[in-house]
C-alpha atoms as a PDB file:
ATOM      1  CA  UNK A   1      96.394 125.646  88.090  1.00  0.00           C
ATOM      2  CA  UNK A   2      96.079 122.705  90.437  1.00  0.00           C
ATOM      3  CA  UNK A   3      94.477 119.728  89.848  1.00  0.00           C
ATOM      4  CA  UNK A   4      94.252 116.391  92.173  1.00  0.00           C
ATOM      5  CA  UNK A   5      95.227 113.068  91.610  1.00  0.00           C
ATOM      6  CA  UNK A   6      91.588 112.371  91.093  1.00  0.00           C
ATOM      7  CA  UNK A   7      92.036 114.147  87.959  1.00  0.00           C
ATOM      8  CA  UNK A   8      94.941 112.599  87.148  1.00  0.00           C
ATOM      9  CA  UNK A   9      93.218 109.049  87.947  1.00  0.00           C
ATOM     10  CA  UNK A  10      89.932 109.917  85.676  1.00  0.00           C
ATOM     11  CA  UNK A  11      92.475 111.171  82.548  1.00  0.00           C
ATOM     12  CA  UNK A  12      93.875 107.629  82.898  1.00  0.00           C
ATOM     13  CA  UNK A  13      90.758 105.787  83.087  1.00  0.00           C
ATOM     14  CA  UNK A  14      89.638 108.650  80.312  1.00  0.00           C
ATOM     15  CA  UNK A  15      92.083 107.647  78.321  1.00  0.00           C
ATOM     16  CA  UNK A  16      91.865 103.873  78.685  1.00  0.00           C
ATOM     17  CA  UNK A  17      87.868 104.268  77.237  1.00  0.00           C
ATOM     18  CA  UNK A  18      89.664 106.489  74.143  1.00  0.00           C
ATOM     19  CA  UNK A  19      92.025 103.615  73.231  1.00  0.00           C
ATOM     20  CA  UNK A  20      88.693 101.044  73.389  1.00  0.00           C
ATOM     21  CA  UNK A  21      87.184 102.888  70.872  1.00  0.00           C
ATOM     22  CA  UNK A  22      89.850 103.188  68.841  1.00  0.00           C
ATOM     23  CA  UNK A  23      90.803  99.826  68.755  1.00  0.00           C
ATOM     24  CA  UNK A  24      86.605  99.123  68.415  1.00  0.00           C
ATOM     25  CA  UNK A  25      86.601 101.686  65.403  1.00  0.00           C
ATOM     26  CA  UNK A  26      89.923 100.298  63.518  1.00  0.00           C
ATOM     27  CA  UNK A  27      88.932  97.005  64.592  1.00  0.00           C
ATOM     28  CA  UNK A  28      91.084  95.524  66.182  1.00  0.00           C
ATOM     29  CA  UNK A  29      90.351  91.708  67.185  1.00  0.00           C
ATOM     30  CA  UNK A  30      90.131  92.226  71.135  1.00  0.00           C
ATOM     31  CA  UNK A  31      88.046  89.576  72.660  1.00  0.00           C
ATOM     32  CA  UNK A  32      86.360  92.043  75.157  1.00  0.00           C
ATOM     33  CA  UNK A  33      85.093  94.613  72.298  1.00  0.00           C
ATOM     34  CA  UNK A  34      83.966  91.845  70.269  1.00  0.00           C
ATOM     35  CA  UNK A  35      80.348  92.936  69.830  1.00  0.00           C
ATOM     36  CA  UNK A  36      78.949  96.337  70.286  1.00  0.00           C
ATOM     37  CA  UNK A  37      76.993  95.517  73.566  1.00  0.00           C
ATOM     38  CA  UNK A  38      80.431  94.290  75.544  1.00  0.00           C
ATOM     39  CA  UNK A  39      81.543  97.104  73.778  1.00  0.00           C
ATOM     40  CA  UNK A  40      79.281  99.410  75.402  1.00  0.00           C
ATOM     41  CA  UNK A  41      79.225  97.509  78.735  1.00  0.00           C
ATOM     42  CA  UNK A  42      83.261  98.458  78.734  1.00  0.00           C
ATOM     43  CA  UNK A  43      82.652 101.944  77.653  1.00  0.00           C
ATOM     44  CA  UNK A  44      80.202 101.852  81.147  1.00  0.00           C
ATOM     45  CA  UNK A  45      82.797 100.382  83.264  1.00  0.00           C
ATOM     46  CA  UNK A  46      85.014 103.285  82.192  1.00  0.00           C
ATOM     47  CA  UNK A  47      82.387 105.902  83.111  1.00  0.00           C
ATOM     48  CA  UNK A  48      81.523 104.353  86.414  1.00  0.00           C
ATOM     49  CA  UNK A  49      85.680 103.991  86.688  1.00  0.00           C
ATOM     50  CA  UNK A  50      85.670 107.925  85.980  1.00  0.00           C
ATOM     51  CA  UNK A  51      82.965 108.528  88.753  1.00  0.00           C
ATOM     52  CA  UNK A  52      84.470 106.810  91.040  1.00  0.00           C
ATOM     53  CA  UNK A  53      87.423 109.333  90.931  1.00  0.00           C
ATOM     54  CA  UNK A  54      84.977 112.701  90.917  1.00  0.00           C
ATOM     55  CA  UNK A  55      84.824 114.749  93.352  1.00  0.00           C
ATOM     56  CA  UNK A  56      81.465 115.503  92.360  1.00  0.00           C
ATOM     57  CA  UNK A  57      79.531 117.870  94.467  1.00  0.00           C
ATOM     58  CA  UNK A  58      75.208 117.383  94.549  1.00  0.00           C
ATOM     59  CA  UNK A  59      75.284 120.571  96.660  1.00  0.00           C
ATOM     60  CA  UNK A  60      76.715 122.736  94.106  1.00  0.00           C
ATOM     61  CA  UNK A  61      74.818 124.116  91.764  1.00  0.00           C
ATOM     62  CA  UNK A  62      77.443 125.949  88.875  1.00  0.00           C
ATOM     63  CA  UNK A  63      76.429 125.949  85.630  1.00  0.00           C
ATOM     64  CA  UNK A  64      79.490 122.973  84.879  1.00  0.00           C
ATOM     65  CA  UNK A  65      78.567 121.511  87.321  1.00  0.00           C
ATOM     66  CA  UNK A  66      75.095 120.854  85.849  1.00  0.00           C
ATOM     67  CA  UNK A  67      76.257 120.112  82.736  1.00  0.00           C
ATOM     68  CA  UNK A  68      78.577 117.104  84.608  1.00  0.00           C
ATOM     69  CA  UNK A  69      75.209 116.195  85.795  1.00  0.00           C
ATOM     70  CA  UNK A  70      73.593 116.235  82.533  1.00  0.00           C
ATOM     71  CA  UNK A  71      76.087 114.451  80.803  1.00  0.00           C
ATOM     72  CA  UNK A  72      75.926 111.657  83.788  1.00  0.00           C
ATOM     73  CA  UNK A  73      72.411 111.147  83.036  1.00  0.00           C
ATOM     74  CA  UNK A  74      72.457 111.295  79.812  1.00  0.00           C
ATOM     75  CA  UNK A  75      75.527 108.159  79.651  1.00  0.00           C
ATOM     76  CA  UNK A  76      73.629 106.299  81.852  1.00  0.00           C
ATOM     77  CA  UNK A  77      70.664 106.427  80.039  1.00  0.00           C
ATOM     78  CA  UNK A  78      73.107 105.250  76.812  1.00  0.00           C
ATOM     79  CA  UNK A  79      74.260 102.613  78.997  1.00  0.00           C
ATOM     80  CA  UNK A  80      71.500 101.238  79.630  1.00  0.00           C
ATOM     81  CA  UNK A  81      70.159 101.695  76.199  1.00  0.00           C
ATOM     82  CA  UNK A  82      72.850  99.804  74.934  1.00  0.00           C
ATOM     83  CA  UNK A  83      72.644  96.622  77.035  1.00  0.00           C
ATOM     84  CA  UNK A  84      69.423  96.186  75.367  1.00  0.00           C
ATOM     85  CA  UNK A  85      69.924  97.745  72.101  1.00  0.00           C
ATOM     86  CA  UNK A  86      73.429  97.556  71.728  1.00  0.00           C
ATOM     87  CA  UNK A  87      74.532  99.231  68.145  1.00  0.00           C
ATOM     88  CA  UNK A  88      77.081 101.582  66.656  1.00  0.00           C
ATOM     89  CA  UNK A  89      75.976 104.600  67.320  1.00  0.00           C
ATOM     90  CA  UNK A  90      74.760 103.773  71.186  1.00  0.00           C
ATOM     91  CA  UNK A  91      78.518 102.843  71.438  1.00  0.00           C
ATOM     92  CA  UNK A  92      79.955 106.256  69.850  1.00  0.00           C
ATOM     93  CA  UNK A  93      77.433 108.351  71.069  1.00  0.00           C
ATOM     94  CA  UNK A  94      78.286 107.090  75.358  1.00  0.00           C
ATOM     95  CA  UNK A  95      82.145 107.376  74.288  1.00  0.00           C
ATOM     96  CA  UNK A  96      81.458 111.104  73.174  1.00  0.00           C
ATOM     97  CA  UNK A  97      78.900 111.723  75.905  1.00  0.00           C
ATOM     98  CA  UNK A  98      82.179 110.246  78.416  1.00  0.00           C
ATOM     99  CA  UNK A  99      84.881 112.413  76.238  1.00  0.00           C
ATOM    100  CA  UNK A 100      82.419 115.762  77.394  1.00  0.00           C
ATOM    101  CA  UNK A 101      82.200 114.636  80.828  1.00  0.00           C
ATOM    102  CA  UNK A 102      85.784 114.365  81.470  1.00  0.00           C
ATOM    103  CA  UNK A 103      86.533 117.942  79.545  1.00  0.00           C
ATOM    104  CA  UNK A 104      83.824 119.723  81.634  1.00  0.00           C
ATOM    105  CA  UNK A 105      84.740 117.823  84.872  1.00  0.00           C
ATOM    106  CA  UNK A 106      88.226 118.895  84.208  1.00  0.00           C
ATOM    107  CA  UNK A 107      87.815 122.019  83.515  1.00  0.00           C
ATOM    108  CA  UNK A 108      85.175 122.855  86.306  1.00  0.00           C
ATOM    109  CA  UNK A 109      88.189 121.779  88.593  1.00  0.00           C
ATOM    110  CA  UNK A 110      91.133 123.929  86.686  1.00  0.00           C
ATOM    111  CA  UNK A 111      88.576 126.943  86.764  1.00  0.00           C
ATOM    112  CA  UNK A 112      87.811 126.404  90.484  1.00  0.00           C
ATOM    113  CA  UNK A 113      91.987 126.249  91.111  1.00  0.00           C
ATOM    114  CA  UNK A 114      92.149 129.157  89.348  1.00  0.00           C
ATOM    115  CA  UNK A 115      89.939 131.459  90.848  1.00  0.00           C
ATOM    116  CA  UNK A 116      90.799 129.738  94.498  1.00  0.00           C
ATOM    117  CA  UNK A 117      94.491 129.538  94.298  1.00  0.00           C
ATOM    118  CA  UNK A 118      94.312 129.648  98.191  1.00  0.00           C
ATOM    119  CA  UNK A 119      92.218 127.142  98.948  1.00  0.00           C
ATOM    120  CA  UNK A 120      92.707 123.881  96.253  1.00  0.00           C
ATOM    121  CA  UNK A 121      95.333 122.010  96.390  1.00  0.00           C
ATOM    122  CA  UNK A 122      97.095 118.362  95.659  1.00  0.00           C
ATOM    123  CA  UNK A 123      95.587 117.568  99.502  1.00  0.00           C
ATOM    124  CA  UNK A 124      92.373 118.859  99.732  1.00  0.00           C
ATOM    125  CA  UNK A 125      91.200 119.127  96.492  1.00  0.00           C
ATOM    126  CA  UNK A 126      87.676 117.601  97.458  1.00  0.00           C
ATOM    127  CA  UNK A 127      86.945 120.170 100.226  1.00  0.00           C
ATOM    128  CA  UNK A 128      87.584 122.981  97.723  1.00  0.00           C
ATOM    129  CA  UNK A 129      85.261 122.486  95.797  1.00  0.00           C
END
């Protein structure tokens, strides 16, 4: 199985939105998190941070790569939500909704590497797809 550094980059920035809710749910005293709407609005940055590192493909039209599509809408439509209606479960629910995204987007790239050995690699991950 290869995957790209674009996967490597969105496990980072992944990983980054799993330590703000942490911190958010044990609650830590972080200036940034301090109310659930900056929480949320960091939780967004994080998702537009992971999208930024896709290599999502509009033209394709696999069942995962629906569901990334899905998901997308579905944590914009919590980000939103939660600038004007910031709350507890807005927050959880995007960070969940963002936790799915990067497990299917992940794994729609480690299934594609592993049924295209050939053709993905570290350099042209993007065109594999």
């Amino acid at each position: 199985m290869k995957l790209s550094w674009k996967d490597a980059m969105t496990t980072v920035i992944a990983l980054l939105g799993g330590a703000v809710v942490y911190a958010k749910f044990y609650d830590f005293s972080w200036a940034v998190i301090g109310s659930w709407r900056s929480s949320v609005a960091i939780m967004a940055l994080v998702g537009i941070g992971m999208f930024a590192f896709s290599t999502f493909d509009f033209a394709n039209r696999s069942v995962l790569n629906i569901g990334e599509m899905v998901l997308g809408l579905a944590a914009i439509a919590l980000a939103v939500t939660g600038v004007f209606m910031a709350s507890e479960f807005v927050f959880y629910s995007l960070a969940a909704v963002l936790g799915v995204l990067w497990l299917v987007d992940t794994a729609r790239h480690a299934r594609h590497s592993m049924r295209h050995e050939d053709t993905t690699s570290f350099h042209h991950h993007a065109a594999a797809h």
